[in-house]
Protein backbone atom coordinates (compact mmCIF):
# COMPACT_ATOMS: atom_id res chain seq x y z
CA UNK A 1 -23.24 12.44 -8.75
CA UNK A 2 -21.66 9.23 -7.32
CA UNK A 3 -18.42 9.44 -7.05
CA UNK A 4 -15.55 6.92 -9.05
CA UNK A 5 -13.96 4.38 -7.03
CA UNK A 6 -11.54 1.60 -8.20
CA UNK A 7 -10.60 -1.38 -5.76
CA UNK A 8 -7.66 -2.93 -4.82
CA UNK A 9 -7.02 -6.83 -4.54
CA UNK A 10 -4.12 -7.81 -2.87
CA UNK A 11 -2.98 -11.41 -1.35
CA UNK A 12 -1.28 -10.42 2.13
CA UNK A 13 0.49 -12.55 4.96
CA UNK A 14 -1.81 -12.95 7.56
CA UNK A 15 0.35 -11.00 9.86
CA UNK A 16 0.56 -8.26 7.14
CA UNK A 17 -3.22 -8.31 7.33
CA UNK A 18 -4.11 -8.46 10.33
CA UNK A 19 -1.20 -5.37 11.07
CA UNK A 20 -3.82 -3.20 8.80
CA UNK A 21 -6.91 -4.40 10.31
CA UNK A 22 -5.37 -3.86 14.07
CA UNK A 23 -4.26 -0.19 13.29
CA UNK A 24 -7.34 0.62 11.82
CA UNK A 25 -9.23 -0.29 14.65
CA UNK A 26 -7.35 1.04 17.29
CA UNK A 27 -7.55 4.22 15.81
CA UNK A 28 -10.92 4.29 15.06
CA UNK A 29 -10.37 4.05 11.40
CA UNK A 30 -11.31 1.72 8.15
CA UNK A 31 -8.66 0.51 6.59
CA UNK A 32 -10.25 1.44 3.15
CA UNK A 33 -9.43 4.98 4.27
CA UNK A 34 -5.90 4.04 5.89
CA UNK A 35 -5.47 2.89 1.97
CA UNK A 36 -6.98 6.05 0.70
CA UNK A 37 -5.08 8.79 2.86
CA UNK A 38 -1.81 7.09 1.96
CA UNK A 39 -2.18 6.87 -1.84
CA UNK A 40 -3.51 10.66 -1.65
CA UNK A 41 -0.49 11.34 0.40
CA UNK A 42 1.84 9.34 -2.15
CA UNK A 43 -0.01 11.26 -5.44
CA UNK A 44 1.32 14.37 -3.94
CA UNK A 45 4.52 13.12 -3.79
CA UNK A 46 4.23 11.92 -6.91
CA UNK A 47 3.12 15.20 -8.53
CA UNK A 48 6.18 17.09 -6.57
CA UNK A 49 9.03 15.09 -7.93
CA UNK A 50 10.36 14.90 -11.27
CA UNK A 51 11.46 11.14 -11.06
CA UNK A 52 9.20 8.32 -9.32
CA UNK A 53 12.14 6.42 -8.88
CA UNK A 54 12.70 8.68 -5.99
CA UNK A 55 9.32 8.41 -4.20
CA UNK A 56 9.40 6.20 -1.45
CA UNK A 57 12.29 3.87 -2.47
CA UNK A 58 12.33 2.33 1.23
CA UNK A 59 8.91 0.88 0.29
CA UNK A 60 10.06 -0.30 -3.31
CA UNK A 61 12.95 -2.18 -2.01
CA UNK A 62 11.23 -3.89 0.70
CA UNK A 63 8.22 -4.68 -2.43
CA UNK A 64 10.96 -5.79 -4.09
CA UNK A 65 12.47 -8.72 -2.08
CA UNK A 66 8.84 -9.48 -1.08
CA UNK A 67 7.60 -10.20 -4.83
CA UNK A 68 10.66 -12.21 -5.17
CA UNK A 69 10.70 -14.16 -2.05
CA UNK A 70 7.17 -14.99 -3.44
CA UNK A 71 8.35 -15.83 -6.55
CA UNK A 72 11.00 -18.40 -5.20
CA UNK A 73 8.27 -20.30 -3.40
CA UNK A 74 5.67 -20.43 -6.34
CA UNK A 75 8.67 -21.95 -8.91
């Protein structure tokens, strides 16, 4: 049975990207399953709290004033 995968599409800085690809190779790993081994890690995380809008707010914050900095520049 093959197993069901969904893809992600993202639009990265080119430092931002190239951060992931130079991890991954330097430890021997894809980046696919950098990717995969964090959401897994972040669905149990998930799963253990009773409010998402305590999971990882460092990361939500810093999304945050990302998608807006973005959203300055495309007005």
């Amino acid at each position: 049975m093959t197993e069901e995968r969904k893809a992600i599409h993202a639009y990265l800085s080119v430092d931002a990207s190239q951060a992931w690809v130079d991890f991954a190779e330097e430890n021997g790993v894809s980046v696919t399953g950098l990717l995969e081994a964090l959401g897994l890690d972040l669905r149990m995380e998930l799963r253990a709290s009773s409010d998402a809008t305590l999971v990882r707010q460092d990361w939500v914050k810093r999304g945050r004033k990302i998608d807006a900095q973005r959203r300055r520049r495309g007005a």
